[in-house]
PDB file of N, CA and C in Angstrom:
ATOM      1  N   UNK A   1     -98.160  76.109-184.631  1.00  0.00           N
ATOM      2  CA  UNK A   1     -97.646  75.554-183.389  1.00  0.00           C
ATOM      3  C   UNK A   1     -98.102  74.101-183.283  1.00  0.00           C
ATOM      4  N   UNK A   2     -97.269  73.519-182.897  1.00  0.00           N
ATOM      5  CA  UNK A   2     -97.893  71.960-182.771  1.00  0.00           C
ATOM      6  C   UNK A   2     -98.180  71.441-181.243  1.00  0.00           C
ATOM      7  N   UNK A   3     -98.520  70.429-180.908  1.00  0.00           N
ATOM      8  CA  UNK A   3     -99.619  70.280-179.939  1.00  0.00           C
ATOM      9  C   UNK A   3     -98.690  70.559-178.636  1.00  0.00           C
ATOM     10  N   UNK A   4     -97.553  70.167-179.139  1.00  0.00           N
ATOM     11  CA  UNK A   4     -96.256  69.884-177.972  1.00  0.00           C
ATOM     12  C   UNK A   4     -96.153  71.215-177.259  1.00  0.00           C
ATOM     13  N   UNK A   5     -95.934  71.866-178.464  1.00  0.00           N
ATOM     14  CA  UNK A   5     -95.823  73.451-177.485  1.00  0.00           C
ATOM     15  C   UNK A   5     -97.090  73.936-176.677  1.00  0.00           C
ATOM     16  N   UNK A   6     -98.172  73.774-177.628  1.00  0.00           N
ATOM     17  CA  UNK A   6     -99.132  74.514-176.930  1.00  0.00           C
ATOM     18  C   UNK A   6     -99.560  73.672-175.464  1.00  0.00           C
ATOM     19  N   UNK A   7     -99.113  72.409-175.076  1.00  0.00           N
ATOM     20  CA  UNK A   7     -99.571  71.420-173.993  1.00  0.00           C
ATOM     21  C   UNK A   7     -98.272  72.571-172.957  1.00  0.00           C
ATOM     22  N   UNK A   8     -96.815  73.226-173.481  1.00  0.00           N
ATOM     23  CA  UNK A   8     -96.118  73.608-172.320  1.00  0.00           C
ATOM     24  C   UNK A   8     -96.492  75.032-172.207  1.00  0.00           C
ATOM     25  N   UNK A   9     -97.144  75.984-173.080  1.00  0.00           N
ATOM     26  CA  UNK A   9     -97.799  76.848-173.031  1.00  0.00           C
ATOM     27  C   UNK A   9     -99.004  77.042-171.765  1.00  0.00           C
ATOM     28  N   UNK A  10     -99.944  76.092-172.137  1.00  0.00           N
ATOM     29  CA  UNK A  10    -100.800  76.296-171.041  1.00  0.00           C
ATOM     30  C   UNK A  10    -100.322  75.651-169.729  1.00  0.00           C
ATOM     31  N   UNK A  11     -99.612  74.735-170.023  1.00  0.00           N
ATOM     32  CA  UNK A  11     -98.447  74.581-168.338  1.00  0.00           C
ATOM     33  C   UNK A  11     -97.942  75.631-167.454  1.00  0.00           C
ATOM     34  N   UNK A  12     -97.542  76.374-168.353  1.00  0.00           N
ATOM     35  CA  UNK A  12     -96.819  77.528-168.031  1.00  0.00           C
ATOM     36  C   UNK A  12     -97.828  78.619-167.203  1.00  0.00           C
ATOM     37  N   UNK A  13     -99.160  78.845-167.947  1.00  0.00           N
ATOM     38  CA  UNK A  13     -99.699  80.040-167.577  1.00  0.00           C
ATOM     39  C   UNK A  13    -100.595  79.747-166.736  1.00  0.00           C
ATOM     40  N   UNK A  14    -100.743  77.912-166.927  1.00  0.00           N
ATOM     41  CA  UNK A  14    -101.539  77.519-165.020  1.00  0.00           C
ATOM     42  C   UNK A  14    -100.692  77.769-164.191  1.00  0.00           C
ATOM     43  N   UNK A  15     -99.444  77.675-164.101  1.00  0.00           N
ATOM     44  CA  UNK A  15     -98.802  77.825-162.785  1.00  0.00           C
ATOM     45  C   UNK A  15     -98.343  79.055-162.480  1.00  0.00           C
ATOM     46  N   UNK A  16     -97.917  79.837-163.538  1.00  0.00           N
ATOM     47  CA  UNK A  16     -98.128  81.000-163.680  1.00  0.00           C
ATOM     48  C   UNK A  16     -98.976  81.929-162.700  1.00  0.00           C
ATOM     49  N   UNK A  17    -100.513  81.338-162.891  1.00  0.00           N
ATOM     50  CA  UNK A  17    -101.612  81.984-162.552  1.00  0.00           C
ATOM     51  C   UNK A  17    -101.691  81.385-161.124  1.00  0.00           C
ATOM     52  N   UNK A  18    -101.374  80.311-160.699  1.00  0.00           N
ATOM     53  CA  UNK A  18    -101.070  79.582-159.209  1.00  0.00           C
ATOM     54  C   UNK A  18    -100.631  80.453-158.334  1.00  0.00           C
ATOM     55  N   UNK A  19     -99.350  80.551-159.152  1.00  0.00           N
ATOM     56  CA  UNK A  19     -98.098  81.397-157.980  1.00  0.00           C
ATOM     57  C   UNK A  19     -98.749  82.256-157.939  1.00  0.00           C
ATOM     58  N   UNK A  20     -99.237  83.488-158.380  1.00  0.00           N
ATOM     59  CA  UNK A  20     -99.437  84.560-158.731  1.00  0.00           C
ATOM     60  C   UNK A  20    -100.929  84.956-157.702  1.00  0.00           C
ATOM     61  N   UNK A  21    -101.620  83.879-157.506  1.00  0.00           N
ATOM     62  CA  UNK A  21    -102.503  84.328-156.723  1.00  0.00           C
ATOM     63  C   UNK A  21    -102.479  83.703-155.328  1.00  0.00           C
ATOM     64  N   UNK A  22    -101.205  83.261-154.856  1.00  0.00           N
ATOM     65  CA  UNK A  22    -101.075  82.316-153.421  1.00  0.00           C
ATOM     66  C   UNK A  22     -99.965  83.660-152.909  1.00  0.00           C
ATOM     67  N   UNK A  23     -99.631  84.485-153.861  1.00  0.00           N
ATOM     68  CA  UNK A  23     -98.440  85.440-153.462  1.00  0.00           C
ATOM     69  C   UNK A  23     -99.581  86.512-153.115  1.00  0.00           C
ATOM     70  N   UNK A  24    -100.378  87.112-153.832  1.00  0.00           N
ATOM     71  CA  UNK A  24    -101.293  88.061-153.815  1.00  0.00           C
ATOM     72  C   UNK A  24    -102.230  88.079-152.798  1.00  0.00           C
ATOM     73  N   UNK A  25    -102.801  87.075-152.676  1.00  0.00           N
ATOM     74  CA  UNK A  25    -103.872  86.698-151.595  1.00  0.00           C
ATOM     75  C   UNK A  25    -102.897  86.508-149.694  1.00  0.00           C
ATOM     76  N   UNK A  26    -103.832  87.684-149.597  1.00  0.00           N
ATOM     77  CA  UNK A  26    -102.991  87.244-148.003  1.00  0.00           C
ATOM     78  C   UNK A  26    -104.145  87.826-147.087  1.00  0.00           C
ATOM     79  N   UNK A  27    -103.677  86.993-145.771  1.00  0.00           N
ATOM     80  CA  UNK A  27    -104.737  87.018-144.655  1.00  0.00           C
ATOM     81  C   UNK A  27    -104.721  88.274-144.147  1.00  0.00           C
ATOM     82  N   UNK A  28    -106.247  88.316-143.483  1.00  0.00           N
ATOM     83  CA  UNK A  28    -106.353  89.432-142.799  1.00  0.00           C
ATOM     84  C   UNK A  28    -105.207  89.779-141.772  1.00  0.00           C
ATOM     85  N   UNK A  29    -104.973  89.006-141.198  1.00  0.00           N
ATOM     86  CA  UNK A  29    -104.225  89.036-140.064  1.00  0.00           C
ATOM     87  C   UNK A  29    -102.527  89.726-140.710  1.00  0.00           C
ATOM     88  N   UNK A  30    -102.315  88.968-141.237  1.00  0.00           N
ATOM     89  CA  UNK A  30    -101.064  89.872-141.690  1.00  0.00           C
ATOM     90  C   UNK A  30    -101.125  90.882-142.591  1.00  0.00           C
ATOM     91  N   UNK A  31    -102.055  91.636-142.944  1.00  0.00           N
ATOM     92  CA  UNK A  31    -102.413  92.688-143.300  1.00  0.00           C
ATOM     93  C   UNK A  31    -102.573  93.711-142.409  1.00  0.00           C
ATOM     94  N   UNK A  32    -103.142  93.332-141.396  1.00  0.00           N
ATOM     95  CA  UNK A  32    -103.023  94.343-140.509  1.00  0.00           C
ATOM     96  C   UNK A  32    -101.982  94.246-140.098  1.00  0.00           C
ATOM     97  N   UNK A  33    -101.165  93.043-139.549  1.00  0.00           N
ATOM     98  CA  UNK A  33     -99.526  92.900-139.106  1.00  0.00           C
ATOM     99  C   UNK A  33     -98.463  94.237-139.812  1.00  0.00           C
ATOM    100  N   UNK A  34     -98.853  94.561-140.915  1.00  0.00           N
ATOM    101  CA  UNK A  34     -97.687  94.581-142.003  1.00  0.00           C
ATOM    102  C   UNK A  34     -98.172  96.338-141.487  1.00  0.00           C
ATOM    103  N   UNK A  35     -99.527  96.661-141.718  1.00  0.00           N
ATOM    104  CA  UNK A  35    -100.138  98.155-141.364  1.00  0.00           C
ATOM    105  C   UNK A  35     -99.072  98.717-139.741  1.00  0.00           C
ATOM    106  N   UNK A  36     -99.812  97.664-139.124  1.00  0.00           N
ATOM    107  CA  UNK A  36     -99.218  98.151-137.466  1.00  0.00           C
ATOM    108  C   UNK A  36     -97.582  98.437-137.668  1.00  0.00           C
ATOM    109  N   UNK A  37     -96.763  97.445-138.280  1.00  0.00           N
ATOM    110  CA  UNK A  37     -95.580  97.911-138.908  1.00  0.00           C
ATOM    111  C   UNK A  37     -95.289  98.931-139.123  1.00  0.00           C
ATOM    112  N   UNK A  38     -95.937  99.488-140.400  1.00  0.00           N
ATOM    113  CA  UNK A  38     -95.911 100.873-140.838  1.00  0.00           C
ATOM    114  C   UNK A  38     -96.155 101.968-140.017  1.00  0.00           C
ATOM    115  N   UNK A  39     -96.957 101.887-139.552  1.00  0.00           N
ATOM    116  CA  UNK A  39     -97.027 103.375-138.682  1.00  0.00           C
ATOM    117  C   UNK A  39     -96.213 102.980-137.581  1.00  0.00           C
ATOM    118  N   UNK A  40     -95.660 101.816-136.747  1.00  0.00           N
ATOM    119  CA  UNK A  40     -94.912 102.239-135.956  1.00  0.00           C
ATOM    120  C   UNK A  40     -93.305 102.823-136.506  1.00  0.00           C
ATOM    121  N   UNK A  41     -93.401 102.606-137.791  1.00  0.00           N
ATOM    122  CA  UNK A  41     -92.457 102.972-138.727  1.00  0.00           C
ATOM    123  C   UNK A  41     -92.201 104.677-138.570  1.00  0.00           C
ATOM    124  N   UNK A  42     -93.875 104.739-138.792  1.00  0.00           N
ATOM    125  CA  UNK A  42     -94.012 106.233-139.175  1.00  0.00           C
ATOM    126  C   UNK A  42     -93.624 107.178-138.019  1.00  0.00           C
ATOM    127  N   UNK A  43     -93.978 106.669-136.738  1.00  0.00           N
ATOM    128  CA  UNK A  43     -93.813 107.275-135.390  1.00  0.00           C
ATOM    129  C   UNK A  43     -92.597 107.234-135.156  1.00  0.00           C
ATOM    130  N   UNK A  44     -91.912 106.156-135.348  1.00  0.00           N
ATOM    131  CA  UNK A  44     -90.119 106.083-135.198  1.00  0.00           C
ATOM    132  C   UNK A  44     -89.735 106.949-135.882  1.00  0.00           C
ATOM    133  N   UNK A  45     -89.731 107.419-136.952  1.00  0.00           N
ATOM    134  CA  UNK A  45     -89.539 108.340-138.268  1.00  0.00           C
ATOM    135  C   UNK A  45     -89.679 109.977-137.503  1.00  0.00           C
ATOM    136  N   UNK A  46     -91.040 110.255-137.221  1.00  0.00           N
ATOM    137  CA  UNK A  46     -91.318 111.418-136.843  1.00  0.00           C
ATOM    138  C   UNK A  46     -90.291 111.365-135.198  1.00  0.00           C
ATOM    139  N   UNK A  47     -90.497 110.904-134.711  1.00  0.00           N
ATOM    140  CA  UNK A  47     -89.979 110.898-132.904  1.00  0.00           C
ATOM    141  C   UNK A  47     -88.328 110.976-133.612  1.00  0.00           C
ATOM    142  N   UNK A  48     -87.623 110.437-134.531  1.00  0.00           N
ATOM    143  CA  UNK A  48     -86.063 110.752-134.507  1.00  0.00           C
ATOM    144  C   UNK A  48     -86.355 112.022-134.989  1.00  0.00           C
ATOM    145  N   UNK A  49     -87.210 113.148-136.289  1.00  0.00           N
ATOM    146  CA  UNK A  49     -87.139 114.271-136.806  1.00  0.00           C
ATOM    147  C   UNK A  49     -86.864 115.385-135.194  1.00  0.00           C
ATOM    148  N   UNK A  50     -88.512 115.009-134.371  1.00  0.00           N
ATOM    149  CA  UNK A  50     -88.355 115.416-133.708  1.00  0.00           C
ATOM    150  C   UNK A  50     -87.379 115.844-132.712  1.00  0.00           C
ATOM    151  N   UNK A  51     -86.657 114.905-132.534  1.00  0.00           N
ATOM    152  CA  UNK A  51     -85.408 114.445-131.574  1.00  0.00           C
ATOM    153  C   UNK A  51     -84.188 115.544-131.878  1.00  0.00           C
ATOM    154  N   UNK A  52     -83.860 115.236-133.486  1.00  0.00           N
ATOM    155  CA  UNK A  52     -83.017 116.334-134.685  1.00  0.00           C
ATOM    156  C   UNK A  52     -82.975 117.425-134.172  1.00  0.00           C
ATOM    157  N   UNK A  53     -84.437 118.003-134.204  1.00  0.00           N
ATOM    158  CA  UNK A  53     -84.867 119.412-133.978  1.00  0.00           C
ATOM    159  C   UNK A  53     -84.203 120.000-132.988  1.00  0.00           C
ATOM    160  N   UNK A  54     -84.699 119.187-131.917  1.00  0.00           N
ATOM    161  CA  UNK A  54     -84.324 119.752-130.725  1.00  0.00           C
ATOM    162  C   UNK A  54     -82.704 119.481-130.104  1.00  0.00           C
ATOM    163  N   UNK A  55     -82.487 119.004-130.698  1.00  0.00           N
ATOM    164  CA  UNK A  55     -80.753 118.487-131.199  1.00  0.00           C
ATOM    165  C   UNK A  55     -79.899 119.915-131.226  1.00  0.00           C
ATOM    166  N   UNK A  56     -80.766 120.377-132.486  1.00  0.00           N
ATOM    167  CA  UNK A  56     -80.261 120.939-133.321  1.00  0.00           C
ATOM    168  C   UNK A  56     -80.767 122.486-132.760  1.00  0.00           C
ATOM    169  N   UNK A  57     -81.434 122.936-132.048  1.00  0.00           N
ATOM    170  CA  UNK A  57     -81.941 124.284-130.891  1.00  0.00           C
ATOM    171  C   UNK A  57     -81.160 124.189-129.958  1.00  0.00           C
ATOM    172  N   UNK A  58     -80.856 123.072-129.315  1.00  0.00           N
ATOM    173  CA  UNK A  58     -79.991 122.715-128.114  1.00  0.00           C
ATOM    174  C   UNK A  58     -78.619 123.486-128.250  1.00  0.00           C
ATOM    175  N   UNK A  59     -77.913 122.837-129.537  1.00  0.00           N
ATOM    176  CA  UNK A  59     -76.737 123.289-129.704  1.00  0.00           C
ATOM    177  C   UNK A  59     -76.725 124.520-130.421  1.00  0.00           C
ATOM    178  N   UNK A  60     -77.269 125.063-131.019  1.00  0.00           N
ATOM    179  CA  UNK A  60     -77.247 126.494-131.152  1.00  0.00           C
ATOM    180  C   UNK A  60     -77.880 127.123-129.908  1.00  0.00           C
ATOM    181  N   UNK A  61     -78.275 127.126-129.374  1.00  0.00           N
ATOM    182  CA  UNK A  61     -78.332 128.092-128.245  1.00  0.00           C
ATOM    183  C   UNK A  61     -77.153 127.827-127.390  1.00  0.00           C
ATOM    184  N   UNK A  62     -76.083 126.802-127.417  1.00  0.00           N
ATOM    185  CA  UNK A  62     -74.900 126.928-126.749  1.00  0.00           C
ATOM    186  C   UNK A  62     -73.942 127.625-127.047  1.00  0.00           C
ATOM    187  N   UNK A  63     -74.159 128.393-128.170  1.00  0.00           N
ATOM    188  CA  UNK A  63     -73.152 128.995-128.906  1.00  0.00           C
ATOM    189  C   UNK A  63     -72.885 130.959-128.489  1.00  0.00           C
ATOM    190  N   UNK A  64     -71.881 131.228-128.570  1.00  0.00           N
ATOM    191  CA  UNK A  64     -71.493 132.559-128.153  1.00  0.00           C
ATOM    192  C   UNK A  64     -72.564 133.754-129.476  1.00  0.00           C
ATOM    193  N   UNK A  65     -73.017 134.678-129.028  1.00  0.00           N
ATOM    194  CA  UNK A  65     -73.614 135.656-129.929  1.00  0.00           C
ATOM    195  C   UNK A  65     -72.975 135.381-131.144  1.00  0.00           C
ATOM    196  N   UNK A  66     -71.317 135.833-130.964  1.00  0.00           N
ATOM    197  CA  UNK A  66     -70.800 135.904-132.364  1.00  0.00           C
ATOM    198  C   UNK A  66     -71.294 134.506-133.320  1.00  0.00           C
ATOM    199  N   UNK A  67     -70.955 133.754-132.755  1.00  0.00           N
ATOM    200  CA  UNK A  67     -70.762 132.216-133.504  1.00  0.00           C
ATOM    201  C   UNK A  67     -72.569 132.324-133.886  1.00  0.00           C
ATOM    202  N   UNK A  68     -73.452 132.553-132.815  1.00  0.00           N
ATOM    203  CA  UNK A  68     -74.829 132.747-133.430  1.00  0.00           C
ATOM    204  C   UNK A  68     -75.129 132.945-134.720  1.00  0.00           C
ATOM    205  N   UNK A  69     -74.356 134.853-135.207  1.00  0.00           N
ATOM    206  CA  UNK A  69     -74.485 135.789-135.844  1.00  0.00           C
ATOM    207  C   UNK A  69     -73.710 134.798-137.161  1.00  0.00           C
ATOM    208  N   UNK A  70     -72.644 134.691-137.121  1.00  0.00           N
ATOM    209  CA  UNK A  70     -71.853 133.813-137.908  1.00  0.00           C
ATOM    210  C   UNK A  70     -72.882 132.415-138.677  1.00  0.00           C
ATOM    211  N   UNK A  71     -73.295 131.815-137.679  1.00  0.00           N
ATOM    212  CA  UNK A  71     -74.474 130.264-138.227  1.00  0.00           C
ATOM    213  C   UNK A  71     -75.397 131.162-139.063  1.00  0.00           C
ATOM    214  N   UNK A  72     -76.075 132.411-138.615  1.00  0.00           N
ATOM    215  CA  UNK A  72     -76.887 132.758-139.318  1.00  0.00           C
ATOM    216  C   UNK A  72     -76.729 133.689-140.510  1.00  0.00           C
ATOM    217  N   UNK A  73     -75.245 133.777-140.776  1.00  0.00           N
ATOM    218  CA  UNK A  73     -74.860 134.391-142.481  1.00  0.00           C
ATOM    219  C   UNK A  73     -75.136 133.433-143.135  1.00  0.00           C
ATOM    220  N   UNK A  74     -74.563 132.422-142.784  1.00  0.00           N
ATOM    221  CA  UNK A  74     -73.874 131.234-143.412  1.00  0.00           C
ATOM    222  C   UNK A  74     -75.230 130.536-143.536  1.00  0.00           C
ATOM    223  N   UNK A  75     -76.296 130.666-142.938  1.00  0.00           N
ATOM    224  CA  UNK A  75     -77.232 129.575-143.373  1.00  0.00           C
ATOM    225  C   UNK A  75     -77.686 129.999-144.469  1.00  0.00           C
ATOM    226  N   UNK A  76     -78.063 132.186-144.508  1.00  0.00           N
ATOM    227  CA  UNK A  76     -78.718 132.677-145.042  1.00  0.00           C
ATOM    228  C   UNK A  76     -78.149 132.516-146.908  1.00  0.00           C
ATOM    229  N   UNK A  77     -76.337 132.588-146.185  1.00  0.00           N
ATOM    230  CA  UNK A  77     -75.692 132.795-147.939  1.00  0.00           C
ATOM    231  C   UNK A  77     -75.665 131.349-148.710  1.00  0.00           C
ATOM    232  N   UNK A  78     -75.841 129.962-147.602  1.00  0.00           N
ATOM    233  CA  UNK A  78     -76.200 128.791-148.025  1.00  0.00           C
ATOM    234  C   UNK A  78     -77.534 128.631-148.954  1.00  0.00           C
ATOM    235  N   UNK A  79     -78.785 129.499-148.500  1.00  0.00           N
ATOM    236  CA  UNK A  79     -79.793 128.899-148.592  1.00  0.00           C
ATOM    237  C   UNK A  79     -80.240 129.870-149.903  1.00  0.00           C
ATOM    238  N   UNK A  80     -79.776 131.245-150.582  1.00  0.00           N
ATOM    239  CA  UNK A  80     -79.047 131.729-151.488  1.00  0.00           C
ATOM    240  C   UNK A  80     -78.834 130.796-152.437  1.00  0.00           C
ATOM    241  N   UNK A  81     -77.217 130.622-152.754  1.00  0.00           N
ATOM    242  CA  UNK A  81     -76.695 129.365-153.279  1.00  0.00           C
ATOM    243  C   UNK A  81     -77.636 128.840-154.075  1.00  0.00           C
ATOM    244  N   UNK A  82     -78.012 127.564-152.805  1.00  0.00           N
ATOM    245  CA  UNK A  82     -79.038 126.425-153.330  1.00  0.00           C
ATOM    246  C   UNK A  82     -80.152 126.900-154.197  1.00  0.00           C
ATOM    247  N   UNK A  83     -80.650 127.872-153.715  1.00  0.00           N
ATOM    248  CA  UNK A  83     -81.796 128.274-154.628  1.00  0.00           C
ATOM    249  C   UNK A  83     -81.725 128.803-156.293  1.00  0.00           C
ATOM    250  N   UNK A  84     -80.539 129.443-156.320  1.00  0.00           N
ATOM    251  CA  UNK A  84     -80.173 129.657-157.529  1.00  0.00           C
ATOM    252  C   UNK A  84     -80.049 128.302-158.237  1.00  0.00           C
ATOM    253  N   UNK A  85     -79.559 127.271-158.181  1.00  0.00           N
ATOM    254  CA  UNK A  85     -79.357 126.298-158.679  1.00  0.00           C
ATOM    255  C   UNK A  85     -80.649 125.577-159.144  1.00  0.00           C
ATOM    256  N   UNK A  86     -81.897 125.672-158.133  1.00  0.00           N
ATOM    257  CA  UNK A  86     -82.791 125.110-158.325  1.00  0.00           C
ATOM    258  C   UNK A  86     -83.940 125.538-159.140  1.00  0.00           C
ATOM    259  N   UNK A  87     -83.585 126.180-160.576  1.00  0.00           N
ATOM    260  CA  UNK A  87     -84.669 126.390-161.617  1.00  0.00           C
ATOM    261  C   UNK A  87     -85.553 125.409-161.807  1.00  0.00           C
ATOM    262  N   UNK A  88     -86.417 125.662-163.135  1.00  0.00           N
ATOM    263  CA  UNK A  88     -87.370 124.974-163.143  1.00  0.00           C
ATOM    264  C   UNK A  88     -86.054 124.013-164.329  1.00  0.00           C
ATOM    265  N   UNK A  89     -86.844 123.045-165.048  1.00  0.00           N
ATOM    266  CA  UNK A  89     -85.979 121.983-165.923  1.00  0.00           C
ATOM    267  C   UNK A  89     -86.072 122.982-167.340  1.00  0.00           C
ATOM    268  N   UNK A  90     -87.094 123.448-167.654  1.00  0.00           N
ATOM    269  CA  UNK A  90     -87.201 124.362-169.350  1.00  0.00           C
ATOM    270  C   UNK A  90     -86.242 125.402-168.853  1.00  0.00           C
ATOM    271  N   UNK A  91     -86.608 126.351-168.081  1.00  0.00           N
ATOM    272  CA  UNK A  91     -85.777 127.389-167.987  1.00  0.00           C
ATOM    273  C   UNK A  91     -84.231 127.011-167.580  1.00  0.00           C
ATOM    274  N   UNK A  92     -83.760 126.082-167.091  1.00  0.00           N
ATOM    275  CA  UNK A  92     -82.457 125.390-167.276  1.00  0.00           C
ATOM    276  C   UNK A  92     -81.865 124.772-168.850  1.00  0.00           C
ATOM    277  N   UNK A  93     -83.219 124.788-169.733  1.00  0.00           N
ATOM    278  CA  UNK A  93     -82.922 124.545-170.812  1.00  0.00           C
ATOM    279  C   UNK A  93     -82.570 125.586-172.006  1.00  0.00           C
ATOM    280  N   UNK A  94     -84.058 126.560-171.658  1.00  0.00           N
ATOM    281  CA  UNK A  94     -83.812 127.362-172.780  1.00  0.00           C
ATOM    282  C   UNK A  94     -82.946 128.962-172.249  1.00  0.00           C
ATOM    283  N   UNK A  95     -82.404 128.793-171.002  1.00  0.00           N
ATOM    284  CA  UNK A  95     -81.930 130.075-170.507  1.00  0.00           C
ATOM    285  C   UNK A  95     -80.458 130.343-171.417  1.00  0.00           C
ATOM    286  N   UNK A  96     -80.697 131.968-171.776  1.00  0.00           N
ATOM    287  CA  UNK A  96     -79.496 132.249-172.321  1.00  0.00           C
ATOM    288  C   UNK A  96     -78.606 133.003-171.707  1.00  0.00           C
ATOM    289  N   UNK A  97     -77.146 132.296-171.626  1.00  0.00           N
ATOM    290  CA  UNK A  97     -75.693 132.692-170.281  1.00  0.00           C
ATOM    291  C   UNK A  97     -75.843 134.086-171.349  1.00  0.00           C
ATOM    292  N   UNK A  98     -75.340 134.999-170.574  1.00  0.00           N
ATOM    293  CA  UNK A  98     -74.412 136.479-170.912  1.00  0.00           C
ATOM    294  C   UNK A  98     -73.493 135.986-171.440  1.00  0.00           C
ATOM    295  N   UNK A  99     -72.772 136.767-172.746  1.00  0.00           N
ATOM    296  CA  UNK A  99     -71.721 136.916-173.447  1.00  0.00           C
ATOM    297  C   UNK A  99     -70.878 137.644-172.361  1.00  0.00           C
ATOM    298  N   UNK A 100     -69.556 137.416-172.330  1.00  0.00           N
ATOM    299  CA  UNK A 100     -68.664 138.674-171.218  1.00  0.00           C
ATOM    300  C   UNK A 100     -67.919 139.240-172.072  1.00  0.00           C
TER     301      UNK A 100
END
């Protein structure tokens, strides 16, 4: 290598190393900024689940017995279904189908 390169080489990995620690380094203050963020994140998050829930009790209890009886085949033959599908990844691999 001749001198030329190695003078843009270490150019490179001073500034490199510049950026790299003016991006990294951050104040207390917005550290905690960024925290308080998050959990009010987290509380918004939980308070809509919550909200869902009761969404979702509300309007089934508006429903006639039958239509009850009906949501609750249908969740049961849904939740069936899905589960079959959800093997492990080997036994999706090495499972052998029936000949018919």
């Amino acid at each position: 290598m001749n001198v030329f390169s190695k003078v843009i080489l270490l150019l490179l990995l001073i500034i490199a190393s510049v950026s790299f620690s003016t991006t990294v380094a951050q104040s207390k203050k917005v550290r905690k900024s960024e925290a308080r963020a998050e959990e009010q994140k987290e509380k918004q998050k939980k308070a809509y689940l919550l909200s869902q829930g009761k969404d979702k009790k509300r309007r089934f209890h508006m429903q006639t017995p039958e239509t009850k009886k009906r949501m609750k085949e249908t969740k049961r033959d849904a939740r069936k279904l899905n589960d079959q599908n959800h093997q492990p990844f080997l036994k999706k691999i090495f499972h052998r189908k029936k000949k018919k």
